[in-house]
C-alpha atoms as a PDB file:
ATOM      1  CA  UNK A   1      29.898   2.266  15.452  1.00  0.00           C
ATOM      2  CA  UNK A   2      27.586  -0.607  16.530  1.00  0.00           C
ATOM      3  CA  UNK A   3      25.799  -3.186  14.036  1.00  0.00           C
ATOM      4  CA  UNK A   4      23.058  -5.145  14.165  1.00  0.00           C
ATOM      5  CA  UNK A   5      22.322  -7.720  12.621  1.00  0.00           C
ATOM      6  CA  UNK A   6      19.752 -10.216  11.843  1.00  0.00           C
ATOM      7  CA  UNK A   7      17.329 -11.939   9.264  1.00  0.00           C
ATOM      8  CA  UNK A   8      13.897 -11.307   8.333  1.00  0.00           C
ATOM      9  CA  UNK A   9      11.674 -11.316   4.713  1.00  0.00           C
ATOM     10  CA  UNK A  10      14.230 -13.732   3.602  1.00  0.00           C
ATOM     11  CA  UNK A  11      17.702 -11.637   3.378  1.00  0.00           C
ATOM     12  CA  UNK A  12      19.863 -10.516   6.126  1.00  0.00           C
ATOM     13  CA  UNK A  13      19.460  -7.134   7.822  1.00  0.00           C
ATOM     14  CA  UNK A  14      22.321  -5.045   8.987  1.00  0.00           C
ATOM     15  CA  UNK A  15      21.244  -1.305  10.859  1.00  0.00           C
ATOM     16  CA  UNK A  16      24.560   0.267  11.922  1.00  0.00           C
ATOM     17  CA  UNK A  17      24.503   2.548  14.530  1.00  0.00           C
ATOM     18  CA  UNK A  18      26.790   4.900  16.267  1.00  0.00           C
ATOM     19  CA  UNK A  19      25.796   3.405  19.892  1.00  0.00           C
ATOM     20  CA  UNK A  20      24.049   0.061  20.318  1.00  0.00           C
ATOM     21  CA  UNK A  21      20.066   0.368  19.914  1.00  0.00           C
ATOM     22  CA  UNK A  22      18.180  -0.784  23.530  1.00  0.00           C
ATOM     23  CA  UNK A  23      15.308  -3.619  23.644  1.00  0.00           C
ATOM     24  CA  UNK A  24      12.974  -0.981  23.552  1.00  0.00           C
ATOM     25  CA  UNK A  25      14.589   0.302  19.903  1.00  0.00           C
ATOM     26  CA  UNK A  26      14.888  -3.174  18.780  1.00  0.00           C
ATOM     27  CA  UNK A  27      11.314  -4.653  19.538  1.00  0.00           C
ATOM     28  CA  UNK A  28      10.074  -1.755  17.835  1.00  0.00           C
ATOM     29  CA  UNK A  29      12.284  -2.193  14.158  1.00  0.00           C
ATOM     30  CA  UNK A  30      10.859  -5.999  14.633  1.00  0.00           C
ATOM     31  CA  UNK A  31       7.136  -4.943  15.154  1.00  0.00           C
ATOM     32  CA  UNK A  32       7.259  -2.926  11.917  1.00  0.00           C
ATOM     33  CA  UNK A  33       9.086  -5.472   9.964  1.00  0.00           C
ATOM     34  CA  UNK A  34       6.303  -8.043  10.660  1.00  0.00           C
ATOM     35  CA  UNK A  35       3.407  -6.098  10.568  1.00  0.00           C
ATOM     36  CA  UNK A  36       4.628  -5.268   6.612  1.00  0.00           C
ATOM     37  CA  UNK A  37       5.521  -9.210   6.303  1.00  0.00           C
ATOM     38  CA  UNK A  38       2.004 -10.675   7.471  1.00  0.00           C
ATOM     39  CA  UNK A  39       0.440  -7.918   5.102  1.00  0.00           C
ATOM     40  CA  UNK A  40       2.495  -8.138   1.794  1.00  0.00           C
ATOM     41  CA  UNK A  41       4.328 -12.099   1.745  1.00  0.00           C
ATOM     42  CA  UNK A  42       3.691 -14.311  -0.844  1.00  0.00           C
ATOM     43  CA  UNK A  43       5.659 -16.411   0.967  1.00  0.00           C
ATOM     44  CA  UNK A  44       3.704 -16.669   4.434  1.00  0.00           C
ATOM     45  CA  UNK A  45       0.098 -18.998   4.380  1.00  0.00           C
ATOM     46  CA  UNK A  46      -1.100 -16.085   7.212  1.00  0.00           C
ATOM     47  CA  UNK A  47      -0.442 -13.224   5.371  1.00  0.00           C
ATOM     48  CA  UNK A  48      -3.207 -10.641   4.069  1.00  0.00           C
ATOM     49  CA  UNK A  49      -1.883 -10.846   0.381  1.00  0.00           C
ATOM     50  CA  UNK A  50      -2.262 -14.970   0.727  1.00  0.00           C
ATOM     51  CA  UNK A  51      -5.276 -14.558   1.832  1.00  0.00           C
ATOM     52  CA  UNK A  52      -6.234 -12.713  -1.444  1.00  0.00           C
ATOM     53  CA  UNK A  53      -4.392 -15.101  -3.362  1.00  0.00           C
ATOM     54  CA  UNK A  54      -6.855 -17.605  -2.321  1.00  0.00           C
ATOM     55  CA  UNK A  55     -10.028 -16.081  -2.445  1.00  0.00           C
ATOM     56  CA  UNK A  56      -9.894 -12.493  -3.929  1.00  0.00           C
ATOM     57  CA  UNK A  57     -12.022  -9.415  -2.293  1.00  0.00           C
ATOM     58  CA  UNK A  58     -12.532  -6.207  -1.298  1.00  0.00           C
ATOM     59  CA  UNK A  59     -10.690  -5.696   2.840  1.00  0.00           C
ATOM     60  CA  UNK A  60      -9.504  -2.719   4.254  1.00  0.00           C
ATOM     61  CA  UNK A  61      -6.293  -0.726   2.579  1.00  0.00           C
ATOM     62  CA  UNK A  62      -3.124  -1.710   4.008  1.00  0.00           C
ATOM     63  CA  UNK A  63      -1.008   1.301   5.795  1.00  0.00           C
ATOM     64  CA  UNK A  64       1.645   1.124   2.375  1.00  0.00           C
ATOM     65  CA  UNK A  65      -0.541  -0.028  -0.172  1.00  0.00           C
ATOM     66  CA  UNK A  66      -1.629   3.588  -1.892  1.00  0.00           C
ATOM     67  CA  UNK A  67       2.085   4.530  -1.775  1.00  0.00           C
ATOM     68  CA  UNK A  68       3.458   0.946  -3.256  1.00  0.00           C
ATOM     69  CA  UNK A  69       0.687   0.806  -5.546  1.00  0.00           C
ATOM     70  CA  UNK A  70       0.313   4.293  -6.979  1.00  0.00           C
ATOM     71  CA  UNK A  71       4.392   3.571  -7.914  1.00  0.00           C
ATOM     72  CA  UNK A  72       3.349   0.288  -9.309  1.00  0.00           C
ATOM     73  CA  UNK A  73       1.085   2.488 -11.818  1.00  0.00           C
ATOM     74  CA  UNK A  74       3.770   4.614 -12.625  1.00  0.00           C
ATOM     75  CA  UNK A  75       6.649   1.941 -13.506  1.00  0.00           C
ATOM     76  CA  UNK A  76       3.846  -0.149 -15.484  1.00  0.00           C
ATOM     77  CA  UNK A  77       2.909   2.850 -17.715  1.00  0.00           C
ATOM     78  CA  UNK A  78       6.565   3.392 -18.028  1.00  0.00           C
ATOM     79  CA  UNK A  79       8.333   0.313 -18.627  1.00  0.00           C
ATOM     80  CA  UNK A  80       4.849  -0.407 -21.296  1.00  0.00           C
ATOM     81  CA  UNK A  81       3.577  -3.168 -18.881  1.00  0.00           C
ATOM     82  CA  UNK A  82       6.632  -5.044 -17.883  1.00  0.00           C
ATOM     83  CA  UNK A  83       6.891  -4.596 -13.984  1.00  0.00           C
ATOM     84  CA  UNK A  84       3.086  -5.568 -12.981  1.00  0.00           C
ATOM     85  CA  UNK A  85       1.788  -6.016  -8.910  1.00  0.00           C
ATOM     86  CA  UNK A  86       0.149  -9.498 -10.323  1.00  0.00           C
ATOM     87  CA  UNK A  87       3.797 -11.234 -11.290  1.00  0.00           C
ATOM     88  CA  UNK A  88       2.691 -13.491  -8.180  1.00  0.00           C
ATOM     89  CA  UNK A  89       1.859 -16.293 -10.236  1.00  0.00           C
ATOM     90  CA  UNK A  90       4.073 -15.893 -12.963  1.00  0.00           C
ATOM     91  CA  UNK A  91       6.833 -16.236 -10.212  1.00  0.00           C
ATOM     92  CA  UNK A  92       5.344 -19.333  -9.032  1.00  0.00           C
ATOM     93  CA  UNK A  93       4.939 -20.982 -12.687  1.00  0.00           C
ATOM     94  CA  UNK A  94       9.008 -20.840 -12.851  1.00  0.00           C
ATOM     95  CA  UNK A  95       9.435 -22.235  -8.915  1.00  0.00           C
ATOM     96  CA  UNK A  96       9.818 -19.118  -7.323  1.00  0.00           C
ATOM     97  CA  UNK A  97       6.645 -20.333  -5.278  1.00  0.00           C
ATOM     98  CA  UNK A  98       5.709 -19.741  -1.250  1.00  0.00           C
ATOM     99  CA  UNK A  99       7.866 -22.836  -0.794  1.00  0.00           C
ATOM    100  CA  UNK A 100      10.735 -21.736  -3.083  1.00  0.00           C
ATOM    101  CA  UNK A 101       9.993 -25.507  -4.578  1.00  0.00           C
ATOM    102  CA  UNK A 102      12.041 -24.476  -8.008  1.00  0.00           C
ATOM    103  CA  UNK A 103      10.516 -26.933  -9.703  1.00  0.00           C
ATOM    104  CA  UNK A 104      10.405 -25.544 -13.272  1.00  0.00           C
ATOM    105  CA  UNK A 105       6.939 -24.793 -15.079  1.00  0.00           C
ATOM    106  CA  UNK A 106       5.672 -23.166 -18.401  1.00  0.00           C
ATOM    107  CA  UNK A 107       6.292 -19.356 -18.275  1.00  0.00           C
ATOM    108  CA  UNK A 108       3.155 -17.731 -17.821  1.00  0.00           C
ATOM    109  CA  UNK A 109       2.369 -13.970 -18.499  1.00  0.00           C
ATOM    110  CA  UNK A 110       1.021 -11.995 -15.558  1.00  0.00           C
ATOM    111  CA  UNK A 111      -2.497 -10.191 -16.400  1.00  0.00           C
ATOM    112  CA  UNK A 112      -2.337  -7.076 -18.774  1.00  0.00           C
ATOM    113  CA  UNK A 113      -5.472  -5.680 -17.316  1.00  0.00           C
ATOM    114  CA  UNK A 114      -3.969  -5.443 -13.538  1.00  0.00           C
ATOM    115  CA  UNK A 115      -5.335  -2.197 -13.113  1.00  0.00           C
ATOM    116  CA  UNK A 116      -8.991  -3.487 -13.441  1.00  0.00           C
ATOM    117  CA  UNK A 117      -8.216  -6.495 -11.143  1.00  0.00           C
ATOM    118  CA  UNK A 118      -6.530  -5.010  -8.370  1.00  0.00           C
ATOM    119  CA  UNK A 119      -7.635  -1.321  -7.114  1.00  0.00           C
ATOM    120  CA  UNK A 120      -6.956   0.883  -4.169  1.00  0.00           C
ATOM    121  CA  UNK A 121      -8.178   3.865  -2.434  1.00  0.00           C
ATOM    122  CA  UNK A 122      -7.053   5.196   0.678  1.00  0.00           C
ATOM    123  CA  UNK A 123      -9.552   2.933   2.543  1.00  0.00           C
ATOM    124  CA  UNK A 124     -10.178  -0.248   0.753  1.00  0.00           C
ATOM    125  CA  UNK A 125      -8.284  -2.763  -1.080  1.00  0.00           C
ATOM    126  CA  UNK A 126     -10.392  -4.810  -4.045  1.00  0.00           C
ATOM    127  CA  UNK A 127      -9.443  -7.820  -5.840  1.00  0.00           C
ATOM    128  CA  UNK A 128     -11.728  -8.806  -8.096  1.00  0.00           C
ATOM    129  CA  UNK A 129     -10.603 -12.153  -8.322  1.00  0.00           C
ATOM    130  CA  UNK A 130      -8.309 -14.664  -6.851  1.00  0.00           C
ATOM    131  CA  UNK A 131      -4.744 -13.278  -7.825  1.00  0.00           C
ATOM    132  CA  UNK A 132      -1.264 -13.699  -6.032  1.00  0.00           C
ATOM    133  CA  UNK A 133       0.127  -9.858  -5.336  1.00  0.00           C
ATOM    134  CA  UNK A 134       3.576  -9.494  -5.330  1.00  0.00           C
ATOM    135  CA  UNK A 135       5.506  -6.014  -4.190  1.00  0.00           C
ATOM    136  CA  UNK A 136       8.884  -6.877  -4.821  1.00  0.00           C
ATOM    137  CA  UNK A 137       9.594  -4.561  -7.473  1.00  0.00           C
ATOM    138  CA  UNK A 138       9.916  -1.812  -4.353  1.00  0.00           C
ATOM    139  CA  UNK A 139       8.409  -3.285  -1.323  1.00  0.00           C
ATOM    140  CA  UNK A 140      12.021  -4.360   0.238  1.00  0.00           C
ATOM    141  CA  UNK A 141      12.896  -0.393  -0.295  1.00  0.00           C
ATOM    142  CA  UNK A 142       9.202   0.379   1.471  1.00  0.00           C
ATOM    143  CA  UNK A 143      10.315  -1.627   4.271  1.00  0.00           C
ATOM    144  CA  UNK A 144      13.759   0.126   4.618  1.00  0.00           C
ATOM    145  CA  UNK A 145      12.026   3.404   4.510  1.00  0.00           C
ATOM    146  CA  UNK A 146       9.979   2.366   7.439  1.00  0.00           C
ATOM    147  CA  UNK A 147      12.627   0.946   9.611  1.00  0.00           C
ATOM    148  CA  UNK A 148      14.793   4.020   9.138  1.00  0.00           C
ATOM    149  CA  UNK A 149      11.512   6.393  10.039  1.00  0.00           C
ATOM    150  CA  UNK A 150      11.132   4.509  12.779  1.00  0.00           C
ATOM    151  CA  UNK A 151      14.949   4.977  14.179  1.00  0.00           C
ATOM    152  CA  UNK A 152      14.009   8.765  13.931  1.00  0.00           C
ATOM    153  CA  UNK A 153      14.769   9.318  17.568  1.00  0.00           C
ATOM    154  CA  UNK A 154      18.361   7.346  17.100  1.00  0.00           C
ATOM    155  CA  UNK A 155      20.956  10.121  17.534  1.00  0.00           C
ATOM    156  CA  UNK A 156      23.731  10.259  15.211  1.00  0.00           C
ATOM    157  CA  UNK A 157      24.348   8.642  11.748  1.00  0.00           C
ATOM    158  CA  UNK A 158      22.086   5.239  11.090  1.00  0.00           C
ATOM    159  CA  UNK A 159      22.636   3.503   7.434  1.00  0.00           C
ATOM    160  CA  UNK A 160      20.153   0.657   7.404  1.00  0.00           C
ATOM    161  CA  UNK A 161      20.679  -2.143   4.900  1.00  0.00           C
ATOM    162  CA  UNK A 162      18.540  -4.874   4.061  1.00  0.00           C
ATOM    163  CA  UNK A 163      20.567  -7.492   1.783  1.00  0.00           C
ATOM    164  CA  UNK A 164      21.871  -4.318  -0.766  1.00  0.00           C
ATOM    165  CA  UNK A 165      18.874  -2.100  -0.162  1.00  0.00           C
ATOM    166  CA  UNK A 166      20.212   0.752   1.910  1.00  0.00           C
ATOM    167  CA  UNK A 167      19.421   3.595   3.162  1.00  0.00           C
ATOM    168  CA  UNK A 168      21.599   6.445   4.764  1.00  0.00           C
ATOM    169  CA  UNK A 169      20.909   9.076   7.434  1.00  0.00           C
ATOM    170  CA  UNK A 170      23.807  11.489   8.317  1.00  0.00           C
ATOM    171  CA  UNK A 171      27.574  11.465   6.723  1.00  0.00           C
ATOM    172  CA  UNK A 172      28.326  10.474   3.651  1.00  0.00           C
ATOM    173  CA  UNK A 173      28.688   6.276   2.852  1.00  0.00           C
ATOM    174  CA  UNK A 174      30.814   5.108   0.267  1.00  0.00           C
ATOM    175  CA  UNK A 175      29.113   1.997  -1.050  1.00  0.00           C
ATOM    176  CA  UNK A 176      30.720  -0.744  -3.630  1.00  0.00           C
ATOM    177  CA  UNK A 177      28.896  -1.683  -6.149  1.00  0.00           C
ATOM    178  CA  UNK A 178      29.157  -5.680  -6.680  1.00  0.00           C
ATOM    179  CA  UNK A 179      29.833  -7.233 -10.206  1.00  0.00           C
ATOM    180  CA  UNK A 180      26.792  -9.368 -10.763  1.00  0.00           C
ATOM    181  CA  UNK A 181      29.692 -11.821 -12.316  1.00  0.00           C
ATOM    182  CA  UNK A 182      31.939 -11.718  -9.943  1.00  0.00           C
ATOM    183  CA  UNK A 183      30.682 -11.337  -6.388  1.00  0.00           C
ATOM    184  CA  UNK A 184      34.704 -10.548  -4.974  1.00  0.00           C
ATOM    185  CA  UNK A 185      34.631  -7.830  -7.533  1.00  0.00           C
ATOM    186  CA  UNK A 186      32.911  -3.985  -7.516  1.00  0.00           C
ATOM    187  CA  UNK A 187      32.521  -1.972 -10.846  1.00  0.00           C
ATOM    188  CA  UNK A 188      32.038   0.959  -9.060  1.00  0.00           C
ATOM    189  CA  UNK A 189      31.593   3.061  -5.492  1.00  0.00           C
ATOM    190  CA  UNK A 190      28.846   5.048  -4.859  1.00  0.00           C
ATOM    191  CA  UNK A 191      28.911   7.918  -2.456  1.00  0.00           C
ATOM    192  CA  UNK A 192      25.689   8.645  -0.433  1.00  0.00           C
ATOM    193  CA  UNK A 193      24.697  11.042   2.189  1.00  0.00           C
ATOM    194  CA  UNK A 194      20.444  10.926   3.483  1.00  0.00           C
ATOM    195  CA  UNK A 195      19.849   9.176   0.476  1.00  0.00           C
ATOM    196  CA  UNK A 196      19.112   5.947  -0.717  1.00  0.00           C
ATOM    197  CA  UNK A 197      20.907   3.563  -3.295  1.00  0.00           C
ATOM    198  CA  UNK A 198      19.333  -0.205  -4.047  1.00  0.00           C
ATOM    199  CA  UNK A 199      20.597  -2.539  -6.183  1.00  0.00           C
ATOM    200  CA  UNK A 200      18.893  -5.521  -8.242  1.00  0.00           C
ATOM    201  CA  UNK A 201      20.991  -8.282  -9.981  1.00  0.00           C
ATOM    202  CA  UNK A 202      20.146 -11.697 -12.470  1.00  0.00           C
ATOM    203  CA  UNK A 203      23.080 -13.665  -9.523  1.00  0.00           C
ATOM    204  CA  UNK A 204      20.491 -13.084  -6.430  1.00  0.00           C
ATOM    205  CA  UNK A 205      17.503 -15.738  -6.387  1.00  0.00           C
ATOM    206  CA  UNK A 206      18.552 -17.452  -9.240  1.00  0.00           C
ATOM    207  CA  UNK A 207      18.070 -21.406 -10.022  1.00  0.00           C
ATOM    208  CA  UNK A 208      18.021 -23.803 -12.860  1.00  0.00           C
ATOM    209  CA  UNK A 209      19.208 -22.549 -16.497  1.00  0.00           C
ATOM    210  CA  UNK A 210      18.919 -18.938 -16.859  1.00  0.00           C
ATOM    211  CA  UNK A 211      16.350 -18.399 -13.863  1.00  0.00           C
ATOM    212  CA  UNK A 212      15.592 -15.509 -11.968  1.00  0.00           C
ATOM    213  CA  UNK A 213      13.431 -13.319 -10.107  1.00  0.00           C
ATOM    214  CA  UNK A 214      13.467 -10.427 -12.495  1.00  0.00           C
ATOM    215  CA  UNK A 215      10.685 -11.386 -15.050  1.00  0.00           C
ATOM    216  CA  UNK A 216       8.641  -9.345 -17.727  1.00  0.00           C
ATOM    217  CA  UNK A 217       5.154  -9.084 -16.991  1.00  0.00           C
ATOM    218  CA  UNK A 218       4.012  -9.634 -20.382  1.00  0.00           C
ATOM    219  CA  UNK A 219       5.838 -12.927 -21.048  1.00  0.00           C
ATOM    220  CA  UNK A 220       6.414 -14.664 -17.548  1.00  0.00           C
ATOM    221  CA  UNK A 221      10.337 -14.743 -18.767  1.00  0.00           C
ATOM    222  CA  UNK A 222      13.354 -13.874 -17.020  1.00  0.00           C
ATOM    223  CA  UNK A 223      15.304 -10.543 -18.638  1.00  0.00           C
ATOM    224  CA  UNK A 224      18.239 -11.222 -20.118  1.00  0.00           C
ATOM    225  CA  UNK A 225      19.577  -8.057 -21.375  1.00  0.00           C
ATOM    226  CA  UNK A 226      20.578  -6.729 -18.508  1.00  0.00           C
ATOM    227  CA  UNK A 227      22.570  -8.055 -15.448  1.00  0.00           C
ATOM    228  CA  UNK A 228      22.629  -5.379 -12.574  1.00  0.00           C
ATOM    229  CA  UNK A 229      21.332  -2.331 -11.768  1.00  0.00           C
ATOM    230  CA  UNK A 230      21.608  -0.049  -8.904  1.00  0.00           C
ATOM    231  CA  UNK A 231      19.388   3.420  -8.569  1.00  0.00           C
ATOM    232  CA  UNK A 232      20.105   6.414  -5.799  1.00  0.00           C
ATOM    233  CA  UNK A 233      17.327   8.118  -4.538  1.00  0.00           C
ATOM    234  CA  UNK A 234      16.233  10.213  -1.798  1.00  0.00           C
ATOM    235  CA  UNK A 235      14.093   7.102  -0.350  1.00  0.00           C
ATOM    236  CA  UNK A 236      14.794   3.724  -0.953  1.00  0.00           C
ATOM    237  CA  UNK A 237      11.095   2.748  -2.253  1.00  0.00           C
ATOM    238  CA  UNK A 238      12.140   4.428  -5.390  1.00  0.00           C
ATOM    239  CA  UNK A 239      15.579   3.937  -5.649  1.00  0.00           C
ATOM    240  CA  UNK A 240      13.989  -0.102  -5.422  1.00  0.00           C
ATOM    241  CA  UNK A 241      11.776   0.892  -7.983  1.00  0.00           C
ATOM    242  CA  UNK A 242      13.823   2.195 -10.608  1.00  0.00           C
ATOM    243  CA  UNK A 243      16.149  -0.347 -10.158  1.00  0.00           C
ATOM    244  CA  UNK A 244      13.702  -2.822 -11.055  1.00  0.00           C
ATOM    245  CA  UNK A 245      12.667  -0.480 -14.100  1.00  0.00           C
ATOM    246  CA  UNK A 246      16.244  -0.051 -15.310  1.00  0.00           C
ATOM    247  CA  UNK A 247      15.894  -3.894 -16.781  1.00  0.00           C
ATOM    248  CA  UNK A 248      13.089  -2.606 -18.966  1.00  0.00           C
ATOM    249  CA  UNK A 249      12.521   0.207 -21.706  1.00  0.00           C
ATOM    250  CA  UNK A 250      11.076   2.973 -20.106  1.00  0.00           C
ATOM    251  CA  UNK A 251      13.413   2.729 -16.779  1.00  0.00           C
ATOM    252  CA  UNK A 252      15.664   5.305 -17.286  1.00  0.00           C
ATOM    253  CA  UNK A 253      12.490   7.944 -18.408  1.00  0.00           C
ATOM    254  CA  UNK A 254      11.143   6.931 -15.274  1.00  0.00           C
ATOM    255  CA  UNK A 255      14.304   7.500 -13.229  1.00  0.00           C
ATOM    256  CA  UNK A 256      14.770  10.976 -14.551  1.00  0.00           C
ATOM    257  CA  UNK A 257      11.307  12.208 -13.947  1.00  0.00           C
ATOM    258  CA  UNK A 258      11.281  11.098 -10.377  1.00  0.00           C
ATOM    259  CA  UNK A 259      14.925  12.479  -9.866  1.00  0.00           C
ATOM    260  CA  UNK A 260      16.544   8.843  -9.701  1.00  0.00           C
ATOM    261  CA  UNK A 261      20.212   8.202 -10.589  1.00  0.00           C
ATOM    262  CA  UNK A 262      21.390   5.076 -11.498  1.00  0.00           C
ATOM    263  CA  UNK A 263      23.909   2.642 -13.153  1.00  0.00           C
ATOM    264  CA  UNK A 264      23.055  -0.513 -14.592  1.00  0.00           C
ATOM    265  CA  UNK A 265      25.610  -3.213 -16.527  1.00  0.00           C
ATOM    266  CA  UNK A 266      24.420  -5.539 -19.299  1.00  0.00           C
ATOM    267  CA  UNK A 267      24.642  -9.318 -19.553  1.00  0.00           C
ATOM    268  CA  UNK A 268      27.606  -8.489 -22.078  1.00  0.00           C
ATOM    269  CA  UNK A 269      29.268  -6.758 -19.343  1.00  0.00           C
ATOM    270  CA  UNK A 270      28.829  -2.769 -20.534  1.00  0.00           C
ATOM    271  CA  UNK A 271      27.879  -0.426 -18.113  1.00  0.00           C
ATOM    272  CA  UNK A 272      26.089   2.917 -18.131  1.00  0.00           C
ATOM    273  CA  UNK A 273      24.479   5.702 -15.552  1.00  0.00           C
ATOM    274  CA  UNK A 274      23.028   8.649 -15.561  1.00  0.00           C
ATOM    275  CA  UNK A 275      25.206  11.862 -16.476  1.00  0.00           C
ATOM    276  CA  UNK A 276      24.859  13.072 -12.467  1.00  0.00           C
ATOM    277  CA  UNK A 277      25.039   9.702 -10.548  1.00  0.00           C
ATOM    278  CA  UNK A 278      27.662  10.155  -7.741  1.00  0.00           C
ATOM    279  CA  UNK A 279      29.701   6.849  -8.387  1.00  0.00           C
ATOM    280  CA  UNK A 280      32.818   6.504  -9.357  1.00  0.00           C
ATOM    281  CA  UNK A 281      33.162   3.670 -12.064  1.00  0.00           C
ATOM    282  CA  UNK A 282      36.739   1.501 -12.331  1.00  0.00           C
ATOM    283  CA  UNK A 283      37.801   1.822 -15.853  1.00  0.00           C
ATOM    284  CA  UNK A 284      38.606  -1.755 -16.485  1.00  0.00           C
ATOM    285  CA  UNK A 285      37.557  -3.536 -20.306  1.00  0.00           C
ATOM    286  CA  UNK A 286      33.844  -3.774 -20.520  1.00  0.00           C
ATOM    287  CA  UNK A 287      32.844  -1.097 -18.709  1.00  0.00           C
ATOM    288  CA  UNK A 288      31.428   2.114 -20.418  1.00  0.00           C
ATOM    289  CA  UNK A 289      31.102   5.503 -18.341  1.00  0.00           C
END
């Protein structure tokens, strides 16, 4: 097997191959991977959703934004609000800015009305107002969905994994699944074949006392009753997804109408999945099949 490997959105990349990919392959995994980041960073001044940020309006519809968005509908009606497109800002108030400053702010909700702020079709994109989008609830697992399309003439098996958001094509993968206390540790191994499995944890982007990436919506606060979570699905947009859902009520409803296993651990150290997820859970104290 051959693996590649190299950084981009901000985590490291690995596509494993079983010969090496050519220029040709390469250049091409690259041009998709920036065309997605100079549409949907919050972290890039030249991107189109920093662009909106700063002045709002109505601009053609991005190539992933009716299939990022229309999910973003679902997981806000299921989780009652919680995961929201518009978290931009409420990111930024904690120091999870463009410039990752960390310098600490007053929480501040994201908008309830989203829906009537931000709206889609399959040829324009409106904002009605100055707002800072933000896809990271599932647009990691977009990207690795795109990649992998786009190694559709790659013979042989291809697993492509973008800092714990991965994506399988051909034999089965067995895939640890790291304790979010304990990062030499797994609670688990998953077993994968052409699916998907992405993960979502309190110990990644974290800073200052209690700080993290995964906030609620409706508050601007970082969750705190759950720790990890990891969802298998047959593409990794909704395996990202539910994984960010599974920190709210509502995620695992969500999970099982889409057809989304999972396994998620608490901040007390129990964990849980769904009755058909194909991991394997070590039976060690604090952990619950």
């Amino acid at each position: 097997m051959s693996v590649w490997r190299f950084d981009a959105i901000g985590t490291r990349w690995e596509i494993e191959t079983e010969n090496p990919l050519g220029d040709d392959e390469r250049a091409a995994v690259n041009v998709v991977v920036d065309a997605f980041d100079r549409t949907w960073s919050r972290f890039r001044a030249d991107s189109l959703v920093s662009s909106l940020a700063r002045s709002g309006g109505d601009v053609p519809s991005p190539t992933d934004a009716v299939a990022m968005l229309d999910a973003y509908r679902e997981l806000s009606d299921a989780t009652g609000g919680a995961v929201n497109p518009l978290v931009g800002e409420s990111l930024s108030a904690l120091g999870y800015d463009a410039a990752v400053s960390l310098v600490v702010g007053a929480p501040q909700p994201a908008p309830a009305d989203w829906a009537g702020i931000l709206t889609w079709t399959d040829t324009r994109l409106t904002l009605v107002s100055p707002r800072q989008i933000d896809v990271g609830a599932l647009g990691k697992g977009r990207l690795v969905d795109l990649v992998l399309t786009e190694l559709a003439g790659v013979r042989g098996n291809v697993t492509v994994d973008a800092g714990g958001d991965i994506a399988v094509r051909g034999d089965e993968v067995r895939i640890g699944l790291e304790h979010p206390f304990d990062q030499t540790k797994a609670i688990g191994v998953a077993s994968i074949r052409d699916q998907a499995l992405c993960a979502s944890a309190i110990n990644r982007r974290a800073w200052g006392d209690g700080l993290h990436h995964v906030l609620d919506a409706r508050t601007g606060v970082p969750v705190r009753t759950w720790a990890a979570t990891w969802a298998i699905a047959p593409d990794a947009m909704h395996a990202d997804a539910v994984a960010t859902a599974l920190f709210f009520d509502g995620g695992a409803e969500l999970a099982a109408r889409w057809g989304v296993e999972w396994v998620r651990m608490s901040t007390a150290g129990i964990a849980e999945r769904s009755p058909n997820c194909p991991v394997e859970l070590f039976t060690t104290p604090g952990i619950r099949r």
